[in-house]
Protein backbone atom coordinates (compact mmCIF):
# COMPACT_ATOMS: atom_id res chain seq x y z
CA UNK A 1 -80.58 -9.92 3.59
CA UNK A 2 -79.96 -12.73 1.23
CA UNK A 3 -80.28 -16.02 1.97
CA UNK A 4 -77.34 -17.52 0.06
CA UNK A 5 -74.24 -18.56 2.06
CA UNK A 6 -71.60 -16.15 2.84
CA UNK A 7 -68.03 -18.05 2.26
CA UNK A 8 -66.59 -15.05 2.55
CA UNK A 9 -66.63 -14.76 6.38
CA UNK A 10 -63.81 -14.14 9.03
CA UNK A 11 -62.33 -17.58 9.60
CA UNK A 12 -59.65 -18.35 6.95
CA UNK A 13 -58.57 -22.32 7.24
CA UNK A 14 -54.67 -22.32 7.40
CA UNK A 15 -52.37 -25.09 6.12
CA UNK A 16 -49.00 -26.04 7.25
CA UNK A 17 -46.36 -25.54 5.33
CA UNK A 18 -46.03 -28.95 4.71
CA UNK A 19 -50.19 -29.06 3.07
CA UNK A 20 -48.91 -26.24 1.38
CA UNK A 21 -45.78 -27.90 -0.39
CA UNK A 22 -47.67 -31.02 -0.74
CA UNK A 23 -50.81 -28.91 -2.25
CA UNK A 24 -47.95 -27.30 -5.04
CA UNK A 25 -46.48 -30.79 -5.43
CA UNK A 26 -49.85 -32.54 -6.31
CA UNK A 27 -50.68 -29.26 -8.81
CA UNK A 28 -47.36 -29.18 -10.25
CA UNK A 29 -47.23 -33.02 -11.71
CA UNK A 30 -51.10 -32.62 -12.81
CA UNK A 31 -49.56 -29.13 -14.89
CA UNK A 32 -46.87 -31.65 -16.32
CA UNK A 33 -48.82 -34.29 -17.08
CA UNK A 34 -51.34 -32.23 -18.88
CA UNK A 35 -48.31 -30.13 -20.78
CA UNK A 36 -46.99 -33.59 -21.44
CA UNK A 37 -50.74 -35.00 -22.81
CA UNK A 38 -51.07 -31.65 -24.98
CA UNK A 39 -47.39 -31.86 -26.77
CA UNK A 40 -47.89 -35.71 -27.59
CA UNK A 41 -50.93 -34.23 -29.29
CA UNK A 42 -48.97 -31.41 -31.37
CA UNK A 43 -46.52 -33.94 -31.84
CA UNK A 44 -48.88 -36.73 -33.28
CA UNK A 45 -51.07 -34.07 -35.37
CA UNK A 46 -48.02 -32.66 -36.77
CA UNK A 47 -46.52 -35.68 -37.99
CA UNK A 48 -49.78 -36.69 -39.88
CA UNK A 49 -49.99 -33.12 -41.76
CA UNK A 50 -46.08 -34.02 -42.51
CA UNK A 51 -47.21 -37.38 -43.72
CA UNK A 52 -50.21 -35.94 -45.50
CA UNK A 53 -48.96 -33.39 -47.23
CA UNK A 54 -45.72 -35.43 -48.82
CA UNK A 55 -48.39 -37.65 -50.35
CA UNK A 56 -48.90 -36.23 -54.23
C-alpha cells in the first residue's frame, strides 16, 4: 500500500443548492471578466496593427 492520501474515498461533501448557485455565480462573473480582459486586448492590439499598417 501507498502511502499517499486517498481523496478519493466514500464521503462526498454536499452543497446546498444555494452554495451551488452561489459557487456558478462567483465562476460565471470571473468567466466574464476574463472574456471581457481578453477582448479589450484583441481590441487594443488590433487597433495598433490598423494604426501601423496605414503608416507609409
Amino acid at each position: 500500500m501507498s502511502d499517499a492520501p486517498d481523496y478519493n474515498n466514500d464521503t462526498e461533501e454536499c452543497l446546498s443548492e444555494e452554495e451551488v448557485e452561489e459557487l456558478m455565480v462567483r465562476t460565471s462573473r470571473k468567466q466574464v471578466r476574463s472574456d471581457y480582459r481578453r477582448s479589450l486586448g484583441s481590441e487594443a492590439s488590433r487597433r495598433y496593427c490598423d494604426l501601423n499598417t496605414g503608416k507609409d
